[in-house]
PDB file of N, CA and C in Angstrom:
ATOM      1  N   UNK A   1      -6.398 -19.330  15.738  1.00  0.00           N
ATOM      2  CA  UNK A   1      -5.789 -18.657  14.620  1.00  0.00           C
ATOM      3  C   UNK A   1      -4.263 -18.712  14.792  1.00  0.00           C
ATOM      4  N   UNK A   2      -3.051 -18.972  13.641  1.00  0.00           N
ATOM      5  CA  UNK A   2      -1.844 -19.179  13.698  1.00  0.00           C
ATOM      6  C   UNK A   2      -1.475 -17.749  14.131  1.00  0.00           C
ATOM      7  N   UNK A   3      -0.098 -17.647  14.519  1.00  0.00           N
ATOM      8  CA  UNK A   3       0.920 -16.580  14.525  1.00  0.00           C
ATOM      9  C   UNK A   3       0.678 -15.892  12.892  1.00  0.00           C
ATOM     10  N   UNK A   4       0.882 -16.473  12.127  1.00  0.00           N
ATOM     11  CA  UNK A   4       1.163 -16.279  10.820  1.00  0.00           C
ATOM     12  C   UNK A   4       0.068 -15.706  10.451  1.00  0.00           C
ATOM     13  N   UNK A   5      -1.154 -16.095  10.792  1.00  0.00           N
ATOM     14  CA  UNK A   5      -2.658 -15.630  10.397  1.00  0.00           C
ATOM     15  C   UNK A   5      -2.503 -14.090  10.730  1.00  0.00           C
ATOM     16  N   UNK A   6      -2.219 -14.237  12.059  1.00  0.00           N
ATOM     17  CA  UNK A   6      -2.590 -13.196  12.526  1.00  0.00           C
ATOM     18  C   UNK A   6      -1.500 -11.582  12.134  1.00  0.00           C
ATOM     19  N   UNK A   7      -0.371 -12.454  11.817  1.00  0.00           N
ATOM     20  CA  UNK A   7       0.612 -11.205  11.275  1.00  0.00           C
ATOM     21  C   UNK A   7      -0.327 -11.013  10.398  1.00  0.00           C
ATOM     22  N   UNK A   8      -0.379 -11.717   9.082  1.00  0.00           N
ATOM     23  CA  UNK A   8      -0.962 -11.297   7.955  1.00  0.00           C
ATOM     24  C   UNK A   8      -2.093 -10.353   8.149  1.00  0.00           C
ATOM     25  N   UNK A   9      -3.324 -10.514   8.981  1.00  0.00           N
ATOM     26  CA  UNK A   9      -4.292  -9.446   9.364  1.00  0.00           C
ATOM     27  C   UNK A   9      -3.591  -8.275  10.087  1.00  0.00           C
ATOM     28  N   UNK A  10      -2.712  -7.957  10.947  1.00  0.00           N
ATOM     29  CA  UNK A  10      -2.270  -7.059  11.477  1.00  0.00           C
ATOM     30  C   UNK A  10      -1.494  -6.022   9.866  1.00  0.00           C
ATOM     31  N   UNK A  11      -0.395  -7.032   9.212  1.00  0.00           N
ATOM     32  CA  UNK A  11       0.224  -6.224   7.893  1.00  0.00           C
ATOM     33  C   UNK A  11      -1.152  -5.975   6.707  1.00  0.00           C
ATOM     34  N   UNK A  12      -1.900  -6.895   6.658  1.00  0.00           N
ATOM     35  CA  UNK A  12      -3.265  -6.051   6.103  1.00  0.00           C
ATOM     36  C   UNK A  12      -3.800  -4.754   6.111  1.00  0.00           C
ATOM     37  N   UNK A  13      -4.106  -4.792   7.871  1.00  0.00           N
ATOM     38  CA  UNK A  13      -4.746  -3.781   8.184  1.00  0.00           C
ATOM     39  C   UNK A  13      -3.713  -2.207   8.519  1.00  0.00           C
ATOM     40  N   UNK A  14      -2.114  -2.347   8.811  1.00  0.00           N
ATOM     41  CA  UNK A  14      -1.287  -1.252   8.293  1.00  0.00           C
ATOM     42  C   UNK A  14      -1.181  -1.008   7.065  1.00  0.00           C
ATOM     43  N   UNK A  15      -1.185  -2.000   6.063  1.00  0.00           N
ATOM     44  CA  UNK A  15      -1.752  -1.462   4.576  1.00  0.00           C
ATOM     45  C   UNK A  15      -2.128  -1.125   3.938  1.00  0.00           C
ATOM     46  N   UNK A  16      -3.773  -1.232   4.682  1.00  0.00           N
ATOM     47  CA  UNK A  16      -4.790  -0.495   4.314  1.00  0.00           C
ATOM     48  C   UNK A  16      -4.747   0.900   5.175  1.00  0.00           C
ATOM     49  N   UNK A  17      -4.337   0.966   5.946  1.00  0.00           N
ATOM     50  CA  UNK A  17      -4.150   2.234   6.710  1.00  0.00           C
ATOM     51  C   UNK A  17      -3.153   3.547   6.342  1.00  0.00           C
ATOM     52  N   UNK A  18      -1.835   2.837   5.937  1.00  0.00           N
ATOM     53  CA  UNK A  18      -1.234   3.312   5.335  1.00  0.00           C
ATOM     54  C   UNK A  18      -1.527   4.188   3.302  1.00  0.00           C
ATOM     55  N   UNK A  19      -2.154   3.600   3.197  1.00  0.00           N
ATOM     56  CA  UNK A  19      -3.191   3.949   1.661  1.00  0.00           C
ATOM     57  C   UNK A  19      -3.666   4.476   1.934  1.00  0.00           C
ATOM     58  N   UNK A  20      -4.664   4.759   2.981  1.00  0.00           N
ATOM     59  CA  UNK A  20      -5.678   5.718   3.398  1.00  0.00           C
ATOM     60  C   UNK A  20      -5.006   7.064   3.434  1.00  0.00           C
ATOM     61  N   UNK A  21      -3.604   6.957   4.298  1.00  0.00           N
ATOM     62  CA  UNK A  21      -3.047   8.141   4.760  1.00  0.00           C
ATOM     63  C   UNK A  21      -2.200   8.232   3.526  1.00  0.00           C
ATOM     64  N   UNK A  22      -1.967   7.681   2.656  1.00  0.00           N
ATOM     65  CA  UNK A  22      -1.263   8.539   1.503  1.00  0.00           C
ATOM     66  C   UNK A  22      -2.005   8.721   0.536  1.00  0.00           C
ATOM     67  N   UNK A  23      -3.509   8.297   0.399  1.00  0.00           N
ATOM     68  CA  UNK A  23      -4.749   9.498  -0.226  1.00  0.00           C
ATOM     69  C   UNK A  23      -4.217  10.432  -0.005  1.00  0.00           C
ATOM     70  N   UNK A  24      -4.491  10.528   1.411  1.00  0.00           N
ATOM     71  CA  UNK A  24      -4.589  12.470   1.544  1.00  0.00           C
ATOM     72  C   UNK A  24      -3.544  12.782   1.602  1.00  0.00           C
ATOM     73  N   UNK A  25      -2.283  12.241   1.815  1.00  0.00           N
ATOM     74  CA  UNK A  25      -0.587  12.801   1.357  1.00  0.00           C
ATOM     75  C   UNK A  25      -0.362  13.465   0.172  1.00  0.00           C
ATOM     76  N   UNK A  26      -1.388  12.534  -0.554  1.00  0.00           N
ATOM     77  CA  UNK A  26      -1.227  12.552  -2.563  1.00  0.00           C
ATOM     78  C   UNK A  26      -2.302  14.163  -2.794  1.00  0.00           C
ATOM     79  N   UNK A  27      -3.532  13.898  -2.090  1.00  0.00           N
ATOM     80  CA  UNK A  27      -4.447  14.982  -2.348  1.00  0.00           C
ATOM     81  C   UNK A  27      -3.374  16.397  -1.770  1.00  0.00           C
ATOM     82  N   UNK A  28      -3.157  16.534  -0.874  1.00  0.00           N
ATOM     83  CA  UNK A  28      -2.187  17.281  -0.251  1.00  0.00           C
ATOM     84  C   UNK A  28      -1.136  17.969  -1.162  1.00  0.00           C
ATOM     85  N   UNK A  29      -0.555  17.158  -2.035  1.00  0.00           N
ATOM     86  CA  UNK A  29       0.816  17.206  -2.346  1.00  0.00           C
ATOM     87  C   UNK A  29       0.305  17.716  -3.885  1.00  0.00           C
ATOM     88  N   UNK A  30      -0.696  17.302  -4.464  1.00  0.00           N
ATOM     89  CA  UNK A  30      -0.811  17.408  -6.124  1.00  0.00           C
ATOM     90  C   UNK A  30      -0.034  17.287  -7.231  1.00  0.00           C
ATOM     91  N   UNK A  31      -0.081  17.774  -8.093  1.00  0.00           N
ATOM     92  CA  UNK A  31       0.705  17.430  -9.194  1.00  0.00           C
ATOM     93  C   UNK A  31       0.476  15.933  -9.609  1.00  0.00           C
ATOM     94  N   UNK A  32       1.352  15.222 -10.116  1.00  0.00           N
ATOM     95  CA  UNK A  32       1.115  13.824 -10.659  1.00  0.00           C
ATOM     96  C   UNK A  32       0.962  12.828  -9.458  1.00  0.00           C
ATOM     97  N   UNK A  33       0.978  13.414  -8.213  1.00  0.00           N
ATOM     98  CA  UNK A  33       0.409  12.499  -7.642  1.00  0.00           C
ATOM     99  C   UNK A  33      -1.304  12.562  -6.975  1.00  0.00           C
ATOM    100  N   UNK A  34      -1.753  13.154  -7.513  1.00  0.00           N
ATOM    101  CA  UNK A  34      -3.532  13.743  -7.603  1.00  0.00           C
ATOM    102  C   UNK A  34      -4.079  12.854  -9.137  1.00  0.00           C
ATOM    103  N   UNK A  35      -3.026  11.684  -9.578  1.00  0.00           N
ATOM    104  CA  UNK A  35      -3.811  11.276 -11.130  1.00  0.00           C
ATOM    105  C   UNK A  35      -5.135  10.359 -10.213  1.00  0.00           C
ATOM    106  N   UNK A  36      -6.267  10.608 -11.046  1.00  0.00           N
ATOM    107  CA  UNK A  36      -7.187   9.799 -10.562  1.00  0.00           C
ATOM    108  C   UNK A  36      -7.051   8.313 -10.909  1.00  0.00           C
ATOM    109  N   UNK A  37      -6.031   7.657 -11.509  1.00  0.00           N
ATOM    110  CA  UNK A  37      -6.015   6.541 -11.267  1.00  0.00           C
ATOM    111  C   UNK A  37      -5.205   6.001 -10.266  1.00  0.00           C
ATOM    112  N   UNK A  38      -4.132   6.261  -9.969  1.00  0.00           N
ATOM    113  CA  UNK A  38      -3.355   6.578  -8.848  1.00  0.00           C
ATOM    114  C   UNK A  38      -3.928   6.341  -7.625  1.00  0.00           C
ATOM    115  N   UNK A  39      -4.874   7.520  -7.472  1.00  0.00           N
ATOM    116  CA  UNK A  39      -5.755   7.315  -6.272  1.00  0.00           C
ATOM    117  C   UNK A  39      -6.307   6.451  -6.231  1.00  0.00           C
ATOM    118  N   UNK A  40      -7.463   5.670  -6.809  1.00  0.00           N
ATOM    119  CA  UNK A  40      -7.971   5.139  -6.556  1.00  0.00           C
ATOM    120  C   UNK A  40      -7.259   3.471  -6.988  1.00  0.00           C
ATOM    121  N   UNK A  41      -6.073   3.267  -7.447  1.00  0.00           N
ATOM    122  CA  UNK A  41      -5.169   2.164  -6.964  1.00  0.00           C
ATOM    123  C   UNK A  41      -5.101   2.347  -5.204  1.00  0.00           C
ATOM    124  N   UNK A  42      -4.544   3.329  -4.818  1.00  0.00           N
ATOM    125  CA  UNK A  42      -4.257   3.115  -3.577  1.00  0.00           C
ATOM    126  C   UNK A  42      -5.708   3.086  -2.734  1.00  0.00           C
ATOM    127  N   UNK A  43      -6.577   3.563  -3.093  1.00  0.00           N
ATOM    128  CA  UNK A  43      -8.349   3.134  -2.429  1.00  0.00           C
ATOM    129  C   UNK A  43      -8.628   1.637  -2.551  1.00  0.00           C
ATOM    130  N   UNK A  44      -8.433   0.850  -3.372  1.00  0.00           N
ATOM    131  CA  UNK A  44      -7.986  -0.246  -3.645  1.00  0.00           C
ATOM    132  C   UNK A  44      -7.029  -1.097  -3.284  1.00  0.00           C
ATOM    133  N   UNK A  45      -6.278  -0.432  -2.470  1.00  0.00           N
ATOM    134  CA  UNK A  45      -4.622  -0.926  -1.823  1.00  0.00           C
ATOM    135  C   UNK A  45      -5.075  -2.887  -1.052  1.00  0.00           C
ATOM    136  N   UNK A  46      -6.013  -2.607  -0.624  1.00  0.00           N
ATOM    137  CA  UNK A  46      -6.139  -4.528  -0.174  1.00  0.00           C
ATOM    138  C   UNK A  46      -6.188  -5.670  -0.823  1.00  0.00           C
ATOM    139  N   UNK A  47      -6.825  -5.097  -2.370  1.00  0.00           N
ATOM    140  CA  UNK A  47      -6.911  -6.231  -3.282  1.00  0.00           C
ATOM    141  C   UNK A  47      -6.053  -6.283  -4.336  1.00  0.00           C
ATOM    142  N   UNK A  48      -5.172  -4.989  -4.368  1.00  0.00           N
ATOM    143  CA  UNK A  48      -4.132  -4.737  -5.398  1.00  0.00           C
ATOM    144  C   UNK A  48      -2.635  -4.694  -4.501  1.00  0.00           C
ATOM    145  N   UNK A  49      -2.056  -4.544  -3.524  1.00  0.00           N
ATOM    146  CA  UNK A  49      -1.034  -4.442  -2.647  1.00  0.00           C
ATOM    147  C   UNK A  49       0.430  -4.929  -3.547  1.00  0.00           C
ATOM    148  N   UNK A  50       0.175  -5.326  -4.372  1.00  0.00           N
ATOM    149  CA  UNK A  50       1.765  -5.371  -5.071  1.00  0.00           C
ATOM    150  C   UNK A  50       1.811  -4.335  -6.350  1.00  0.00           C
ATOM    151  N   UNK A  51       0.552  -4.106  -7.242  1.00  0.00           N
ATOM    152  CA  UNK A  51       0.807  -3.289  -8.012  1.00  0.00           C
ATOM    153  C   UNK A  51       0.664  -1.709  -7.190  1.00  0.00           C
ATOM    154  N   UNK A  52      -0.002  -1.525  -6.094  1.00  0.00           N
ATOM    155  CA  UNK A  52       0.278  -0.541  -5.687  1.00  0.00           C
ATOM    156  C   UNK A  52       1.897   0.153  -5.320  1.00  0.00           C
ATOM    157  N   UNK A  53       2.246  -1.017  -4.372  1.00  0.00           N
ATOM    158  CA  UNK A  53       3.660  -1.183  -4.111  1.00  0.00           C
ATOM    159  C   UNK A  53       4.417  -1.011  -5.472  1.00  0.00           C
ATOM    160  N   UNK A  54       4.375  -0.931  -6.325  1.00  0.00           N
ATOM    161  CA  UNK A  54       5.168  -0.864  -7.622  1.00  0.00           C
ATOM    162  C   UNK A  54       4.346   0.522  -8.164  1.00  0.00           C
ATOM    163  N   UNK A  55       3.538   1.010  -8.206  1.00  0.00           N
ATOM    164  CA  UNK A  55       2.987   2.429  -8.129  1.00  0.00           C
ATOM    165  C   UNK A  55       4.121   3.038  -7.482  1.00  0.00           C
ATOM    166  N   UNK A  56       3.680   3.018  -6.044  1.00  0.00           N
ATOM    167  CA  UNK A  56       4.460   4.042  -5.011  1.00  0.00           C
ATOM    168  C   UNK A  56       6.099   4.370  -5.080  1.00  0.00           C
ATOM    169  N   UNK A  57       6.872   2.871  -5.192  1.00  0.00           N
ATOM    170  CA  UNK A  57       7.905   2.693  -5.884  1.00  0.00           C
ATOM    171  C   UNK A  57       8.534   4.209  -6.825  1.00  0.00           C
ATOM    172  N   UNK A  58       7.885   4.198  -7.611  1.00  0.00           N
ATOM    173  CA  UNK A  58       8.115   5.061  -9.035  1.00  0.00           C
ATOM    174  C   UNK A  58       8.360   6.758  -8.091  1.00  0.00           C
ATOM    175  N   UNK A  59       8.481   6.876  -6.899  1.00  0.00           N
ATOM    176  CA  UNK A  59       8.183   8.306  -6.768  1.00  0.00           C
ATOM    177  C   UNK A  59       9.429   8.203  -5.692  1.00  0.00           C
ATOM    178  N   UNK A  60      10.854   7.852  -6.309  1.00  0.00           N
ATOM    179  CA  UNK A  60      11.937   7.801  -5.306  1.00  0.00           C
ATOM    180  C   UNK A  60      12.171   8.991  -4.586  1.00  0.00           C
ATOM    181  N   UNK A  61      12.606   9.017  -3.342  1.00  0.00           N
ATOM    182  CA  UNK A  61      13.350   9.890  -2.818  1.00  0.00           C
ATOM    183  C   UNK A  61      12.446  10.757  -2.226  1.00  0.00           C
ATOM    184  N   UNK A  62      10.819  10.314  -1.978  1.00  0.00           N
ATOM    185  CA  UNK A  62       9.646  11.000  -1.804  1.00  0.00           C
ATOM    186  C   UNK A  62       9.213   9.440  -0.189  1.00  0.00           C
ATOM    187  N   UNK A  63       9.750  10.178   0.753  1.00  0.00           N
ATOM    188  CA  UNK A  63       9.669   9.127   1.808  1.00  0.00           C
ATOM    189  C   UNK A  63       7.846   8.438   2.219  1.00  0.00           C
ATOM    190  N   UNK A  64       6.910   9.135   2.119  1.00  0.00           N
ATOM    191  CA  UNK A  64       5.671   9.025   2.555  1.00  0.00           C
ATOM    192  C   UNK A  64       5.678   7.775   0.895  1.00  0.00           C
ATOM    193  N   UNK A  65       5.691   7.929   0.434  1.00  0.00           N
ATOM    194  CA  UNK A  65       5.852   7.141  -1.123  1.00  0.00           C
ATOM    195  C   UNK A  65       6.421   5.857  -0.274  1.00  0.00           C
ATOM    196  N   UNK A  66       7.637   5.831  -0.204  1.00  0.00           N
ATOM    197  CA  UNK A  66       8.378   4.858  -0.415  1.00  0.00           C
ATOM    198  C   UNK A  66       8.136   3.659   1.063  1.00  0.00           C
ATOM    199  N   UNK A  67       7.641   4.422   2.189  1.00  0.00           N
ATOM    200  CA  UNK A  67       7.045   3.750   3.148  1.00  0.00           C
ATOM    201  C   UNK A  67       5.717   3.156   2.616  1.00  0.00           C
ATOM    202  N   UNK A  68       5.246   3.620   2.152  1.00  0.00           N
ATOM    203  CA  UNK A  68       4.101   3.123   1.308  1.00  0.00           C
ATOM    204  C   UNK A  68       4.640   2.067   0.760  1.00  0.00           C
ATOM    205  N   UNK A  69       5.187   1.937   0.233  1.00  0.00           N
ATOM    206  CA  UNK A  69       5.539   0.643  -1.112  1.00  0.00           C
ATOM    207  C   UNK A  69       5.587  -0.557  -0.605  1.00  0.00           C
ATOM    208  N   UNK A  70       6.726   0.107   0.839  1.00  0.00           N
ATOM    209  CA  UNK A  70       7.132  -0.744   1.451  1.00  0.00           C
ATOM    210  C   UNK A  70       6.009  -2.033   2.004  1.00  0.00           C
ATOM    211  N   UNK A  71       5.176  -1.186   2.752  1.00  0.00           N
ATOM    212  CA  UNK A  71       4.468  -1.980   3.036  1.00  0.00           C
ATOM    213  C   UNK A  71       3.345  -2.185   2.517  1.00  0.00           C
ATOM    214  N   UNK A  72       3.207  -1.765   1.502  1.00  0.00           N
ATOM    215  CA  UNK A  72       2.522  -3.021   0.418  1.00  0.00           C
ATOM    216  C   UNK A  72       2.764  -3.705   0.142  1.00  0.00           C
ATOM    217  N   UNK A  73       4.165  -3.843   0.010  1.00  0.00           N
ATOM    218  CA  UNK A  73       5.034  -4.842  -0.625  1.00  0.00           C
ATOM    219  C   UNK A  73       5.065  -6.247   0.376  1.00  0.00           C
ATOM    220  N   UNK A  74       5.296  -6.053   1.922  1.00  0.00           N
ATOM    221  CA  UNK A  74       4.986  -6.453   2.894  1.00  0.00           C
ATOM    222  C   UNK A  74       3.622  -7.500   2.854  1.00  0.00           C
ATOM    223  N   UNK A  75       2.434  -6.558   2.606  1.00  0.00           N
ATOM    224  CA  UNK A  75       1.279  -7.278   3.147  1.00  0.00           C
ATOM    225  C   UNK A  75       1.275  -8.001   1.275  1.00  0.00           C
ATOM    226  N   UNK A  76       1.387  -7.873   0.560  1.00  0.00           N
ATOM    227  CA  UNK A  76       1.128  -8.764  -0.612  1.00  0.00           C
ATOM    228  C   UNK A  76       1.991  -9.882  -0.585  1.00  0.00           C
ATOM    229  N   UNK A  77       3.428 -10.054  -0.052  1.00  0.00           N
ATOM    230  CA  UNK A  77       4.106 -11.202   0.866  1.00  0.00           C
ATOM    231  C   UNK A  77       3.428 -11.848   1.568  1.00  0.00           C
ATOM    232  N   UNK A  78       2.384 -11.493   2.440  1.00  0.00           N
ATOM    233  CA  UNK A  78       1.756 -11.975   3.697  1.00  0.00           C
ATOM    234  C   UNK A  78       0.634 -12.878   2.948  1.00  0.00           C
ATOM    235  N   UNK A  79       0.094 -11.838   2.016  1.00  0.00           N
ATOM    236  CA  UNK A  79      -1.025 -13.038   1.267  1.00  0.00           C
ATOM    237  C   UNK A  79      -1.174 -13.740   0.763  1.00  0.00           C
ATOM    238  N   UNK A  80       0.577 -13.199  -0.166  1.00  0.00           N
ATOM    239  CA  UNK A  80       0.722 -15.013  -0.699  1.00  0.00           C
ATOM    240  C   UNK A  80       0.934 -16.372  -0.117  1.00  0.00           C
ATOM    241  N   UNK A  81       1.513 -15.814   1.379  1.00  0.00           N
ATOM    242  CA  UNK A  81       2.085 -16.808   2.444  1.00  0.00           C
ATOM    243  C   UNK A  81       0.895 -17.410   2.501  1.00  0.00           C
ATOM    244  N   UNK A  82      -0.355 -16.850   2.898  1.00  0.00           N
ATOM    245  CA  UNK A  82      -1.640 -17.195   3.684  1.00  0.00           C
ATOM    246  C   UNK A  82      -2.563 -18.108   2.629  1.00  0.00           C
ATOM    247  N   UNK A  83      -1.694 -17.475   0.818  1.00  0.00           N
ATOM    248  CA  UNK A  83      -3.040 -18.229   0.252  1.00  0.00           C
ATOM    249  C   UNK A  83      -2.247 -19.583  -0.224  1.00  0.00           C
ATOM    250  N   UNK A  84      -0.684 -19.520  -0.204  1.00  0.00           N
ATOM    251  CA  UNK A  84      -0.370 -20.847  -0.890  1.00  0.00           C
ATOM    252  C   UNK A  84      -0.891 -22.033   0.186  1.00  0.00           C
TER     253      UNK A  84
END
Protein backbone atom coordinates (compact mmCIF):
# COMPACT_ATOMS: atom_id res chain seq x y z
CA UNK A 1 0.00 0.00 0.00
CA UNK A 2 1.45 3.68 -1.02
CA UNK A 3 2.30 6.45 1.57
CA UNK A 4 -0.52 8.26 -0.05
CA UNK A 5 -2.98 5.27 0.39
CA UNK A 6 -2.38 5.10 3.57
CA UNK A 7 -2.63 8.94 4.57
CA UNK A 8 -5.88 8.90 2.85
CA UNK A 9 -7.23 5.91 5.24
CA UNK A 10 -5.67 7.44 8.32
CA UNK A 11 -7.54 11.31 7.16
CA UNK A 12 -10.67 9.04 6.50
CA UNK A 13 -10.79 7.50 9.54
CA UNK A 14 -10.11 11.15 11.69
CA UNK A 15 -13.07 12.21 9.64
CA UNK A 16 -15.17 9.92 10.42
CA UNK A 17 -14.21 10.22 13.97
CA UNK A 18 -14.30 13.62 14.13
CA UNK A 19 -18.32 13.58 12.87
CA UNK A 20 -18.97 11.17 15.34
CA UNK A 21 -17.70 13.56 18.05
CA UNK A 22 -19.48 16.55 16.70
CA UNK A 23 -22.90 14.47 16.74
CA UNK A 24 -22.76 14.68 20.19
CA UNK A 25 -21.09 18.34 20.28
CA UNK A 26 -24.28 19.32 18.10
CA UNK A 27 -26.73 17.06 20.39
CA UNK A 28 -25.03 18.79 23.37
CA UNK A 29 -25.12 22.25 22.17
CA UNK A 30 -28.87 22.43 20.48
CA UNK A 31 -30.47 25.01 18.90
CA UNK A 32 -29.83 25.01 15.04
CA UNK A 33 -27.31 22.81 15.44
CA UNK A 34 -29.74 19.68 16.64
CA UNK A 35 -31.49 20.23 12.73
CA UNK A 36 -32.07 16.66 11.83
CA UNK A 37 -30.63 17.10 8.64
CA UNK A 38 -27.51 18.44 9.82
CA UNK A 39 -27.04 15.49 11.82
CA UNK A 40 -27.40 13.09 9.86
CA UNK A 41 -25.06 14.91 7.02
CA UNK A 42 -22.45 14.58 9.53
CA UNK A 43 -23.59 10.54 10.23
CA UNK A 44 -22.88 10.46 6.69
CA UNK A 45 -19.56 12.47 6.94
CA UNK A 46 -17.49 9.51 4.71
CA UNK A 47 -19.50 9.65 1.69
CA UNK A 48 -20.39 13.34 1.83
CA UNK A 49 -16.92 15.00 3.40
CA UNK A 50 -17.00 18.19 1.30
CA UNK A 51 -20.59 19.11 1.63
CA UNK A 52 -20.27 18.43 5.19
CA UNK A 53 -17.15 20.56 5.35
CA UNK A 54 -19.22 23.40 3.81
CA UNK A 55 -22.08 22.58 6.45
CA UNK A 56 -19.69 23.02 9.38
CA UNK A 57 -18.10 26.02 7.69
CA UNK A 58 -21.41 28.13 8.13
CA UNK A 59 -21.05 28.12 12.07
CA UNK A 60 -17.89 30.66 12.28
CA UNK A 61 -16.22 31.43 15.31
CA UNK A 62 -17.73 28.08 16.87
CA UNK A 63 -14.17 26.13 17.08
CA UNK A 64 -15.51 22.30 17.47
CA UNK A 65 -17.40 23.47 13.98
CA UNK A 66 -14.65 24.77 12.31
CA UNK A 67 -12.11 21.86 13.19
CA UNK A 68 -14.67 19.87 11.79
CA UNK A 69 -14.74 21.46 8.39
CA UNK A 70 -11.42 21.43 8.45
CA UNK A 71 -10.98 18.13 8.26
CA UNK A 72 -13.47 17.23 6.09
CA UNK A 73 -12.25 19.36 3.92
CA UNK A 74 -8.91 17.45 4.32
CA UNK A 75 -10.17 13.89 3.83
CA UNK A 76 -12.46 14.90 0.65
CA UNK A 77 -8.83 16.25 -0.78
CA UNK A 78 -7.50 12.83 0.04
CA UNK A 79 -10.24 11.12 -2.03
CA UNK A 80 -10.03 12.92 -4.77
CA UNK A 81 -6.20 12.35 -4.77
CA UNK A 82 -6.91 8.49 -4.38
CA UNK A 83 -9.75 8.40 -6.97
CA UNK A 84 -8.19 10.50 -9.87
Amino acid sequence: MSQEMQQCIQICDECADTCQRTVAYCLRKGGRHVEAAYILLLLDCAEVCERCAQSCSQFSGDTQMESCADLCRRCADSCRRMAA
